[in-house]
N, C-alpha and C. Protein backbone atom coordinates (compact mmCIF):
# COMPACT_ATOMS: atom_id res chain seq x y z
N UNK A 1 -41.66 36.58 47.80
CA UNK A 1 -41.16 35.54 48.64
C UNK A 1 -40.30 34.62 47.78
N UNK A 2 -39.03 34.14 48.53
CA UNK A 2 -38.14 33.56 47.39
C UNK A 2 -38.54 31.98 48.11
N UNK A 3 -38.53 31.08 47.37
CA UNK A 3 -38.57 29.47 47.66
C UNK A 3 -36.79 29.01 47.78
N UNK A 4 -36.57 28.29 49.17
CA UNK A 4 -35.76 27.72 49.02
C UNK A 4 -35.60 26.64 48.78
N UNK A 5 -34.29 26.26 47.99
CA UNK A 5 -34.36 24.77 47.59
C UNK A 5 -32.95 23.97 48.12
N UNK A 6 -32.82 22.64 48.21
CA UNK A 6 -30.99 22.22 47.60
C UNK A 6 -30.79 21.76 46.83
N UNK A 7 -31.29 22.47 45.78
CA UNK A 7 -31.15 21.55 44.33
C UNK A 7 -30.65 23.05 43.86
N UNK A 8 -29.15 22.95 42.73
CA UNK A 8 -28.89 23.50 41.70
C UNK A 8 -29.32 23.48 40.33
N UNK A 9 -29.26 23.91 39.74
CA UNK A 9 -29.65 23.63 38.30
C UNK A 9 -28.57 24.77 37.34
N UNK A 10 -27.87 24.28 36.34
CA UNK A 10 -26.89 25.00 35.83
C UNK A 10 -26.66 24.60 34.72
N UNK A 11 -27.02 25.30 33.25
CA UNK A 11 -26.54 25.12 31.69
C UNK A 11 -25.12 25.55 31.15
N UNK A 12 -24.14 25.04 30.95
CA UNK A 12 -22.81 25.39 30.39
C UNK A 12 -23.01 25.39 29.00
N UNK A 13 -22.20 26.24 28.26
CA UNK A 13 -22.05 25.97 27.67
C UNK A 13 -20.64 26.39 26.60
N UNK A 14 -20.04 25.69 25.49
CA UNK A 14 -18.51 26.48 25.07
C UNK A 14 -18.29 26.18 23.41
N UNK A 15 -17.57 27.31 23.21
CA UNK A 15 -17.43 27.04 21.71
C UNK A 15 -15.91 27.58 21.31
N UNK A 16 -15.63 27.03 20.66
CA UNK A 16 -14.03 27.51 20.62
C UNK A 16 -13.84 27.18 18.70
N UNK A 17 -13.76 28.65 17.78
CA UNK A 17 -13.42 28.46 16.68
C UNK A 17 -11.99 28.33 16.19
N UNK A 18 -11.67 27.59 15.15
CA UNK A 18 -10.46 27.17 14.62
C UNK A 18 -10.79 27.62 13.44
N UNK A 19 -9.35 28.22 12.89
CA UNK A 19 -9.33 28.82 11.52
C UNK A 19 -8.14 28.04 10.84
N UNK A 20 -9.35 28.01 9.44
CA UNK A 20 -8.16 26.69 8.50
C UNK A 20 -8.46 25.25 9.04
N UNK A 21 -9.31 25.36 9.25
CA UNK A 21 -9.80 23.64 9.55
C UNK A 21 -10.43 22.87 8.41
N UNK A 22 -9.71 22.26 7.59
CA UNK A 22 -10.00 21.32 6.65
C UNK A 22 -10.21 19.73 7.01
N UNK A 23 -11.00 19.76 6.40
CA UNK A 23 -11.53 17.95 6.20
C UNK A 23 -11.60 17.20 4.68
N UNK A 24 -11.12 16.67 4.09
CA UNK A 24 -10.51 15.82 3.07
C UNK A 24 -10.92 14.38 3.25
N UNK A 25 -11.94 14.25 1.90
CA UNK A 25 -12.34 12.97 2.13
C UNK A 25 -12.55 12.17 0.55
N UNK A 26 -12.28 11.03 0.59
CA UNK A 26 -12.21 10.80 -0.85
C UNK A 26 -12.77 9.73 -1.22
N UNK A 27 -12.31 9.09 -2.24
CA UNK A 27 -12.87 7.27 -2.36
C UNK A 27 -12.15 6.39 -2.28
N UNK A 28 -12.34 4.80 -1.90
CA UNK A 28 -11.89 3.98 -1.89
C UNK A 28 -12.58 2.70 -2.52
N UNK A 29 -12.23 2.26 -3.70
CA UNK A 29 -12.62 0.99 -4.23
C UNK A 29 -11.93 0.42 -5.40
N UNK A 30 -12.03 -0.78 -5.65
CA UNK A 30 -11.24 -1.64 -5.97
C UNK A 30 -12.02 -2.74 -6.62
N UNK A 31 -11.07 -3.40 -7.87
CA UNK A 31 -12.30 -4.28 -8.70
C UNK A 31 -11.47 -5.49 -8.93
N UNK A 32 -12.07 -6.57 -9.22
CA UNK A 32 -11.24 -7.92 -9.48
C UNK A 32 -11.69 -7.78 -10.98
N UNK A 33 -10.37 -7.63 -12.01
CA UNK A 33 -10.99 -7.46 -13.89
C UNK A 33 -9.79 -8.81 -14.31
N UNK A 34 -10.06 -9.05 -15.36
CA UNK A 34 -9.57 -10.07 -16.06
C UNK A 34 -8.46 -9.52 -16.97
N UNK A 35 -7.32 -9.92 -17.00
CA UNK A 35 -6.48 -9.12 -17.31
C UNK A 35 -6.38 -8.87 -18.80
N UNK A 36 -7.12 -9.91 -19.81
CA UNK A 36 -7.12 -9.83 -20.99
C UNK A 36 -7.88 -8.96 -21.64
N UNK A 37 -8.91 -8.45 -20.50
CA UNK A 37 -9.47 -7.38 -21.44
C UNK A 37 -10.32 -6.34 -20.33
N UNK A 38 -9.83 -6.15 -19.18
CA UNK A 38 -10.12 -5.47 -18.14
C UNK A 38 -11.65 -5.55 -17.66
N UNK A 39 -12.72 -6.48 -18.36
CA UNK A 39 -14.23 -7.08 -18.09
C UNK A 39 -14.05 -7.50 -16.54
N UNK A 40 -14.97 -7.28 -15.76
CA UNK A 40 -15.66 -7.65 -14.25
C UNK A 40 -15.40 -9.15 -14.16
N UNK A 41 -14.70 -9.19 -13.36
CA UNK A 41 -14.04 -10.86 -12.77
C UNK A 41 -14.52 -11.47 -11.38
N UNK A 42 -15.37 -12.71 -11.19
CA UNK A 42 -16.10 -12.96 -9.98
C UNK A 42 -15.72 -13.77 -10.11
N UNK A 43 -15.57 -15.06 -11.28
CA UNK A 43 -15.24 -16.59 -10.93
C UNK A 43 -13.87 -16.51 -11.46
N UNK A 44 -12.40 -17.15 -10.53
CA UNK A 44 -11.68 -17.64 -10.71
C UNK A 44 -11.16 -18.85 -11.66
N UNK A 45 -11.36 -20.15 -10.39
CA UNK A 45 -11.48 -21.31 -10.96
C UNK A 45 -12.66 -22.18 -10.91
N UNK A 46 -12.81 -23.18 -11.73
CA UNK A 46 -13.76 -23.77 -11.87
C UNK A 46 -13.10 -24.98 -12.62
N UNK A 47 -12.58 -26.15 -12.15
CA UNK A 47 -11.68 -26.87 -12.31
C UNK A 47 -12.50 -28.21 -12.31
N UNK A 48 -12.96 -28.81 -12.74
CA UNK A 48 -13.48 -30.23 -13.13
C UNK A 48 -12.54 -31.62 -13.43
N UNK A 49 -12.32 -32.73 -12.21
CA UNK A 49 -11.49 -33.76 -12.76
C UNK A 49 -9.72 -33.36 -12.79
N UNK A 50 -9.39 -32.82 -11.51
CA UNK A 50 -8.39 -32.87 -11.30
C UNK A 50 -7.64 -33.71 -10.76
N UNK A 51 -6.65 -34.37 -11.22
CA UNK A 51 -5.41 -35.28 -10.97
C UNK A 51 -4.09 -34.82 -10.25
N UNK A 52 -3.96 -35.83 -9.73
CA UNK A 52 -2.48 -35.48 -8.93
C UNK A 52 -1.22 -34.93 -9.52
N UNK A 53 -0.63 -33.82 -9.61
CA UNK A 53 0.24 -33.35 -10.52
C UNK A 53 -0.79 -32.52 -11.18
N UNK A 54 -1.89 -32.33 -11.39
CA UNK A 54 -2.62 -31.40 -12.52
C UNK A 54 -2.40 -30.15 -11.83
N UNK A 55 -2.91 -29.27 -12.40
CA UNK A 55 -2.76 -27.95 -11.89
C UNK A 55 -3.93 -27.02 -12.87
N UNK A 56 -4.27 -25.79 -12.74
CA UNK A 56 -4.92 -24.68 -13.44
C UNK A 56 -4.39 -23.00 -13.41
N UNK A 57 -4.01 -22.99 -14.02
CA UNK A 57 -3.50 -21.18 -14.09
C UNK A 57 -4.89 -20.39 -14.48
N UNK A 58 -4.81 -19.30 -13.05
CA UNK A 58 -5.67 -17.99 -13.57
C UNK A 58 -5.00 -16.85 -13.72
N UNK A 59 -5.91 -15.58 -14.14
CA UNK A 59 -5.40 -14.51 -13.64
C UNK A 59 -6.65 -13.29 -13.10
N UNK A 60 -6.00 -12.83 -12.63
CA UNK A 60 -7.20 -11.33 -11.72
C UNK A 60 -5.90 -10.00 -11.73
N UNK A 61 -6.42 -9.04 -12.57
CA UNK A 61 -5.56 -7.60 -11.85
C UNK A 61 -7.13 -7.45 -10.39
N UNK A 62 -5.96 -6.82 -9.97
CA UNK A 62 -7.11 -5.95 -8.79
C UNK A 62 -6.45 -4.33 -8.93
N UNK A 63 -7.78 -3.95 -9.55
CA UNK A 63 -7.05 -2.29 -9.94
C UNK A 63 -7.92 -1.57 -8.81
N UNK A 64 -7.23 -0.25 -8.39
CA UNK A 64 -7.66 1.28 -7.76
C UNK A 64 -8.70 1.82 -8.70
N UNK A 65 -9.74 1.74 -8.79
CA UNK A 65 -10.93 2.66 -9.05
C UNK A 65 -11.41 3.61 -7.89
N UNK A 66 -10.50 4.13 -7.11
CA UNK A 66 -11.01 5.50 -6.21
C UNK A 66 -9.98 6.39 -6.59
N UNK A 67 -9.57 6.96 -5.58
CA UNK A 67 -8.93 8.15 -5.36
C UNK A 67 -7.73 7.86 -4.70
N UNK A 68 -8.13 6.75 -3.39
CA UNK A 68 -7.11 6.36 -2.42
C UNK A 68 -6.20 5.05 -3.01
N UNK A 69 -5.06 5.26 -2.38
CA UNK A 69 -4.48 3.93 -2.49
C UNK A 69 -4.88 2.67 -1.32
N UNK A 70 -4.28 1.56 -1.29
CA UNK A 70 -4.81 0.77 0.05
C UNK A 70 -3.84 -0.29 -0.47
N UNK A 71 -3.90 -1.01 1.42
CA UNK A 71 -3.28 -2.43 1.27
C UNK A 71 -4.40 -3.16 0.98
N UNK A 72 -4.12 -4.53 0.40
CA UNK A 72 -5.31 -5.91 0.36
C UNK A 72 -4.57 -6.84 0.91
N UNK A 73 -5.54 -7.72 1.02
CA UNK A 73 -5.61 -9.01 1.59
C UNK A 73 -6.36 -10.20 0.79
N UNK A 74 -5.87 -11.06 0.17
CA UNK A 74 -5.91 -11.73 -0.15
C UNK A 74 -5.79 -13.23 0.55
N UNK A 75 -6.84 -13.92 0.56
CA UNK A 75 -7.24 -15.28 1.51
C UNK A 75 -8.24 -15.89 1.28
N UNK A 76 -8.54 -17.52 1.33
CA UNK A 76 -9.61 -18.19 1.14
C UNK A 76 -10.68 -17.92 1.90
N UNK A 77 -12.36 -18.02 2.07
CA UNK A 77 -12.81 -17.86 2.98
C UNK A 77 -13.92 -19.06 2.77
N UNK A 78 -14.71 -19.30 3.44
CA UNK A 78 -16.09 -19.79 2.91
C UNK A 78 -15.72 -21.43 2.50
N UNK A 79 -14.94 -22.19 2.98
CA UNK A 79 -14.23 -23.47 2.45
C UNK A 79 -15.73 -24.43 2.48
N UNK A 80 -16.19 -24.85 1.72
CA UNK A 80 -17.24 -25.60 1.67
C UNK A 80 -16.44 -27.38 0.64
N UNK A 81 -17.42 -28.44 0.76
CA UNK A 81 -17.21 -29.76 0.77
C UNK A 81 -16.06 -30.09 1.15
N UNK A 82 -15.49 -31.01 0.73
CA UNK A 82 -14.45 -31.99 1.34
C UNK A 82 -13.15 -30.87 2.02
N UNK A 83 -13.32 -31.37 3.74
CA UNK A 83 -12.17 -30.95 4.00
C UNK A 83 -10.78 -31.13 3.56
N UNK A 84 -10.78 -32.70 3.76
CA UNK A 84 -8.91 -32.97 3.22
C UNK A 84 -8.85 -32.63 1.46
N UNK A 85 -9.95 -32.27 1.00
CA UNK A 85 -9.64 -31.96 -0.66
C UNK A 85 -9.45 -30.73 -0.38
N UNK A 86 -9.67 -29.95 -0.07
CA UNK A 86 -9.37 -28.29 0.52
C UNK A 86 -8.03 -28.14 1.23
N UNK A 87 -7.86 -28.93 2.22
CA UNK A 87 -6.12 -28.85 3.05
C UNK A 87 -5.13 -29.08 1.97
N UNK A 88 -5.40 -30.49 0.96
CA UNK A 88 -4.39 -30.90 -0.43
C UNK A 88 -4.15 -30.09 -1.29
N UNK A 89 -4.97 -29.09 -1.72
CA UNK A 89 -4.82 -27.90 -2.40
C UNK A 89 -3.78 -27.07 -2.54
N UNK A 90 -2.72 -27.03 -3.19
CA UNK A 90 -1.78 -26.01 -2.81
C UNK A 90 -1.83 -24.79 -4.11
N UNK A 91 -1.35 -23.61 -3.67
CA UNK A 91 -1.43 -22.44 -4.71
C UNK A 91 -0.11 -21.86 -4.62
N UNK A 92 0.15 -21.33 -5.63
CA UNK A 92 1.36 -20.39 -5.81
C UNK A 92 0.79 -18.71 -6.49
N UNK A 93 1.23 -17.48 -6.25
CA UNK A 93 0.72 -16.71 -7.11
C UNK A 93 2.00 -15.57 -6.96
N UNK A 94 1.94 -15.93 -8.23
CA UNK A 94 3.07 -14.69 -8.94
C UNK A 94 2.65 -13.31 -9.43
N UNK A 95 3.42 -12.62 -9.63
CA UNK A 95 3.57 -11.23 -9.86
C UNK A 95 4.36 -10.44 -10.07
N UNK A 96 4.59 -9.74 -11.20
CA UNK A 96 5.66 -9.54 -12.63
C UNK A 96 6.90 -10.76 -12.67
N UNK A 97 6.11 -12.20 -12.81
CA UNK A 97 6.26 -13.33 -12.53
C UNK A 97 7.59 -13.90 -11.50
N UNK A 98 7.59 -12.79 -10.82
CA UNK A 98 7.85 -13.32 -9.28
C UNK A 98 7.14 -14.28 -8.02
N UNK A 99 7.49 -15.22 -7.53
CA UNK A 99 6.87 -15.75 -7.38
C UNK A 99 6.80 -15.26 -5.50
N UNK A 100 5.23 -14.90 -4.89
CA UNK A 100 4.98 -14.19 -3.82
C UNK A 100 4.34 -15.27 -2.97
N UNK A 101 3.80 -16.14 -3.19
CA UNK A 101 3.37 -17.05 -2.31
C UNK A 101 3.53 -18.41 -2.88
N UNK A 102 3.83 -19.60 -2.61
CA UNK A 102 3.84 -20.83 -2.98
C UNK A 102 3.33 -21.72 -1.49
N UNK A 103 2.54 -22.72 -1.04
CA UNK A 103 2.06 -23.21 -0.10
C UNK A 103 0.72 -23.63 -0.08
N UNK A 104 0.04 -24.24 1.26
CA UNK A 104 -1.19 -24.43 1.08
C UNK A 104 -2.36 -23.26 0.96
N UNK A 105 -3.43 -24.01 0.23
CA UNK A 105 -4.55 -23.02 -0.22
C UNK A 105 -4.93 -22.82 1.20
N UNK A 106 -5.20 -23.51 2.20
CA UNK A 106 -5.84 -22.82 3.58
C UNK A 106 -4.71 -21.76 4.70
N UNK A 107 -3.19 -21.83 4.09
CA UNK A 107 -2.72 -21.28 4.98
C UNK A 107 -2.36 -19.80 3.90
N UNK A 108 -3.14 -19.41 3.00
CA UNK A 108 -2.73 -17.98 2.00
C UNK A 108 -3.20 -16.89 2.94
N UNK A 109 -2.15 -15.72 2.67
CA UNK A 109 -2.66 -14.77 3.12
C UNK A 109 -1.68 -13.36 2.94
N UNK A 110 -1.64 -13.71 1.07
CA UNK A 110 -1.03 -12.41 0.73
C UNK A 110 -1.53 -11.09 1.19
N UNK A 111 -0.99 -10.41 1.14
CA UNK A 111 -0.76 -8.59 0.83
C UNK A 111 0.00 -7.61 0.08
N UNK A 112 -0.76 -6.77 -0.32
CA UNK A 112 0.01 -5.88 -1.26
C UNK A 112 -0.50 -4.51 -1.60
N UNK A 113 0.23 -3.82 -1.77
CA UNK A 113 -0.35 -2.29 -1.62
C UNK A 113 -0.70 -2.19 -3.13
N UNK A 114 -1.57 -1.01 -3.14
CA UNK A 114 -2.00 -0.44 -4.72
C UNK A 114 -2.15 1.01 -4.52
N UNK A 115 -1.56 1.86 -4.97
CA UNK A 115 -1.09 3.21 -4.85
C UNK A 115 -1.21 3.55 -6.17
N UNK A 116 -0.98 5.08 -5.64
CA UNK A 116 -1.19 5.83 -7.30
C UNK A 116 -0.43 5.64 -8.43
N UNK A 117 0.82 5.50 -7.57
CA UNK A 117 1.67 5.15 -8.81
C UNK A 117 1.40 3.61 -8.97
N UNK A 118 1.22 2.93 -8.49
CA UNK A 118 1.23 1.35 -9.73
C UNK A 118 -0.21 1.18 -9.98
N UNK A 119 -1.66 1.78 -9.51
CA UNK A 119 -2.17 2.06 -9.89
C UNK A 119 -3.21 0.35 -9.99
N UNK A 120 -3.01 -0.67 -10.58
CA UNK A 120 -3.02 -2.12 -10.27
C UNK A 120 -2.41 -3.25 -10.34
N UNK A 121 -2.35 -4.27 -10.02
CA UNK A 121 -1.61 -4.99 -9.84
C UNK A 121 -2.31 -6.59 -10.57
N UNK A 122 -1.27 -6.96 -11.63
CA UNK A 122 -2.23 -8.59 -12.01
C UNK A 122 -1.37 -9.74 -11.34
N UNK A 123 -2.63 -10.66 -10.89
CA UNK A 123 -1.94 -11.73 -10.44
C UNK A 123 -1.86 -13.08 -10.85
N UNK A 124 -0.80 -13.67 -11.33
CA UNK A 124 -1.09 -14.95 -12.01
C UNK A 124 -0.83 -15.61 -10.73
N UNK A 125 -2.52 -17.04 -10.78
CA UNK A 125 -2.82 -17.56 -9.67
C UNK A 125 -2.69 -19.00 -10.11
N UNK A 126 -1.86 -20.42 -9.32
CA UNK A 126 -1.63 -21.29 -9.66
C UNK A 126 -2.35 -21.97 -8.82
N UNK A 127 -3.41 -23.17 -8.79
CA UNK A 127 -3.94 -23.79 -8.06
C UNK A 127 -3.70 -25.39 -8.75
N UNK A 128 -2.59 -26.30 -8.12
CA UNK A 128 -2.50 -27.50 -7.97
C UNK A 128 -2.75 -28.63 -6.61
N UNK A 129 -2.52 -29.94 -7.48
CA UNK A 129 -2.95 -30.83 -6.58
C UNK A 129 -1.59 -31.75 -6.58
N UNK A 130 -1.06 -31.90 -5.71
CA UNK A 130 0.31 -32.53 -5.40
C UNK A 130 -0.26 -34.11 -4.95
N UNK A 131 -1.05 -34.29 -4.28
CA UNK A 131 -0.98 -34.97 -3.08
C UNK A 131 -1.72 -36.59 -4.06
N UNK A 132 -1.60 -37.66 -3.93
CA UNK A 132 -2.15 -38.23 -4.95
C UNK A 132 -2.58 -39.76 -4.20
N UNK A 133 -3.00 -39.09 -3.00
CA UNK A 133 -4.01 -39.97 -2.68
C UNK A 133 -5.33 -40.65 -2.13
N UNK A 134 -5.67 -41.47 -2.12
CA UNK A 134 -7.00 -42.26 -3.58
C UNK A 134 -8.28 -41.66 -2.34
N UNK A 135 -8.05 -41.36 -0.88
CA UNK A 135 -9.10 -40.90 -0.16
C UNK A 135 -9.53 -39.17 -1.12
N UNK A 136 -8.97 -38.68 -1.95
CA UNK A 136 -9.01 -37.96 -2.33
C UNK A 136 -9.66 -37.72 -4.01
N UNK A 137 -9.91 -38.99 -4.40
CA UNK A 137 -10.62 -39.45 -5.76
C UNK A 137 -12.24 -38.63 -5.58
N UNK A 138 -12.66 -38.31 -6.68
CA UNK A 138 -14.53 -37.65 -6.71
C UNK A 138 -14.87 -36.69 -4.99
N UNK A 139 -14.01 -35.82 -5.25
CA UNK A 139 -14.24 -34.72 -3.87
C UNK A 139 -14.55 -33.77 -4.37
N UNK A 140 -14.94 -32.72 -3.88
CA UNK A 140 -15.35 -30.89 -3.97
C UNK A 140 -14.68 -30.45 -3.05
N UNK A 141 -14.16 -29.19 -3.82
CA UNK A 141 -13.95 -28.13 -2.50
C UNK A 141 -14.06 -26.84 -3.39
N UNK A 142 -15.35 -26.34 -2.31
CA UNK A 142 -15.45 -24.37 -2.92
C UNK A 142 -15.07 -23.96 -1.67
N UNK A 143 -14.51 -22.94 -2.36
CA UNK A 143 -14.32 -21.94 -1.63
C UNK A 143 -14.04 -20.61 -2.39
N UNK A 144 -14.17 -19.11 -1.76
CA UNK A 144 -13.94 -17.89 -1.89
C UNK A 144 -12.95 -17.21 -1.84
N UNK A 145 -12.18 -16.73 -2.57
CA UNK A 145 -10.66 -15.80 -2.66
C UNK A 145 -11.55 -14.37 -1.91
N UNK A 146 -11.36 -14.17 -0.99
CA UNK A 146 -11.78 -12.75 -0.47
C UNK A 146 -10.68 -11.76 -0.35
N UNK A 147 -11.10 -10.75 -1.17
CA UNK A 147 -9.88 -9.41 -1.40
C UNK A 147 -10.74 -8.21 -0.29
N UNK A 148 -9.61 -8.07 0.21
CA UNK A 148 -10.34 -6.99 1.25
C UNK A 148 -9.43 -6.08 1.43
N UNK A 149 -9.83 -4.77 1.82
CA UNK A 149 -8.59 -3.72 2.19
C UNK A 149 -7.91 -3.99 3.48
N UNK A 150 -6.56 -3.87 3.96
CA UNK A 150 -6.47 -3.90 5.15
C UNK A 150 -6.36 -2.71 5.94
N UNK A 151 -6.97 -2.63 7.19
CA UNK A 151 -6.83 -1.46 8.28
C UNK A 151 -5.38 -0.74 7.95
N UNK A 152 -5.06 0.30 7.99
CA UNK A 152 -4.31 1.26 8.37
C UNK A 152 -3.88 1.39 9.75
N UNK A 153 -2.79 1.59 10.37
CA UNK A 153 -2.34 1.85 11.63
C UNK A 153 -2.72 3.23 12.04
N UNK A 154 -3.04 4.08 10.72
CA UNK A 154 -4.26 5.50 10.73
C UNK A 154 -5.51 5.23 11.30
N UNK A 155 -5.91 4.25 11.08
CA UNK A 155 -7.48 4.21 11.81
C UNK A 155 -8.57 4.37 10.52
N UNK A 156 -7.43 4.59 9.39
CA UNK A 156 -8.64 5.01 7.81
C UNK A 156 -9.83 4.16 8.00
N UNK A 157 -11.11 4.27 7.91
CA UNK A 157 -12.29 3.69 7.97
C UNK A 157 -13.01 3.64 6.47
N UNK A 158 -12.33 4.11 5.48
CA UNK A 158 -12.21 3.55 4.21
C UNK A 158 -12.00 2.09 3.89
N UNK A 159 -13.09 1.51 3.20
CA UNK A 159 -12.50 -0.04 3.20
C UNK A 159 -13.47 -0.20 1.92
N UNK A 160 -13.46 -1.37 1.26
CA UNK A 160 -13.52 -2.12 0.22
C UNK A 160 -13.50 -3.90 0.04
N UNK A 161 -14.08 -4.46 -0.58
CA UNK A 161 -13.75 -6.34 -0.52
C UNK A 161 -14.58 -6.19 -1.81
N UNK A 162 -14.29 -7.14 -2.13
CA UNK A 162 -14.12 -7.95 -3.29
C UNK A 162 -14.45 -9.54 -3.36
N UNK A 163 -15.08 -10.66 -3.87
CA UNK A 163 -14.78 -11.90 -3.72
C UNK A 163 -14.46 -12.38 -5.50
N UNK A 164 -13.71 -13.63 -5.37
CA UNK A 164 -13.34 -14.69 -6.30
C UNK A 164 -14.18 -15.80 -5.87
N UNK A 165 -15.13 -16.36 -6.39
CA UNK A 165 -15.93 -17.85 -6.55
C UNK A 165 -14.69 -18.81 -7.29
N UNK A 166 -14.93 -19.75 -6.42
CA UNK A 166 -13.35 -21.22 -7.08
C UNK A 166 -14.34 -22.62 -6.50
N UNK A 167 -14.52 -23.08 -7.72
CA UNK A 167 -15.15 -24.99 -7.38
C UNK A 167 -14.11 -25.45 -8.62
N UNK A 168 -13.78 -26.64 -7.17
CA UNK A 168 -12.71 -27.89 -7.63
C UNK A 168 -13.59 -28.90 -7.33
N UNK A 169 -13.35 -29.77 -8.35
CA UNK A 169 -13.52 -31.28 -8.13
C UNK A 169 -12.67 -32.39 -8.68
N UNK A 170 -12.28 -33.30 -8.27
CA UNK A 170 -10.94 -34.02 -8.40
C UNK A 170 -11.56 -35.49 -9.60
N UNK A 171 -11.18 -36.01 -10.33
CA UNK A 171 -11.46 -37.45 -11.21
C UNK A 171 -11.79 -38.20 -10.21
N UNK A 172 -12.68 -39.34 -10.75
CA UNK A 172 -13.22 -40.16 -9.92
C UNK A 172 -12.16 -41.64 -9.58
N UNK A 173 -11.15 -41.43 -10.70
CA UNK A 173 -9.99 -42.15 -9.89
C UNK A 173 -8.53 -41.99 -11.18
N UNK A 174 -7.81 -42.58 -10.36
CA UNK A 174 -6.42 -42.24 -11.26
C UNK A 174 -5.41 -43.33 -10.95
């Protein structure tokens, strides 16, 4: 005796082989070193008793330690104590002493590729204080240089960051 029902029940299933199907996958990372002697670089600046007109020169290569090349991004993040001592801030940063950014520290937001052939890139980083006034005497401002890879219009899901630690504090008067 057969049972009738109105219920179907039905398993599909499909497979379709491709020949010569490769997948290629590699590394991506990237280091902040000190250019004088290629040693692990985390703190930037650290600037104590800055004056109006003062200024501090650093430097950071950011070299390719993978396989891949990539764009970065370069930008403050993490802005901690005094706001208007953080907005007064201005930076410049050169490279094969060209000069690639000059403006305020909150509006940075270099980029730059690192490929096989250049392999890394050093950056001399200028952080001055123009602005010379007195609401601006015994302030802090930290903040973070965050190096990060940028997205690809590929969709690469390879990525990498990096941070720079930077504490300023300005003289208690001038």
């Amino acid at each position: 005796m057969i049972a009738v029902t109105r219920l179907t029940d039905a398993d599909l299933t499909d497979q379709e082989k491709i020949a010569a199907n490769n997948f290629h996958a590699s590394t991506l990372d990237f280091a902040n070193q000190s250019t004088a002697n290629n040693s692990p670089k985390s703190l930037l600046f650290n600037v104590s008793g800055l004056v109006p007109g003062g200024f501090q020169v650093e430097t950071v290569r950011v070299k390719r330690k993978g396989n891949l090349g990539f764009r970065y991004q370069l930008k403050p993040e993490s802005l901690a104590g005094d706001a208007v001592l953080c907005q007064a801030l201005e930076v410049m940063i050169l490279v094969d002493w060209q000069v690639k950014y000059t403006g305020k520290l909150t509006d940075l937001n270099y980029q730059a590729d690192i490929n096989e052939k250049t392999d890394h890139e050093d950056l001399v980083v200028v952080l001055k204080l123009l602005d010379n006034n007195q609401v601006l005497m015994a302030k802090t401002c930290g903040f973070n240089f965050k190096l990060a890879t940028v997205d690809e219009t590929d969709g690469s899901s390879f990525s990498d960051e990096e941070t720079l630690t930077n504490q300023v504090s300005t003289a208690d008067h001038w």
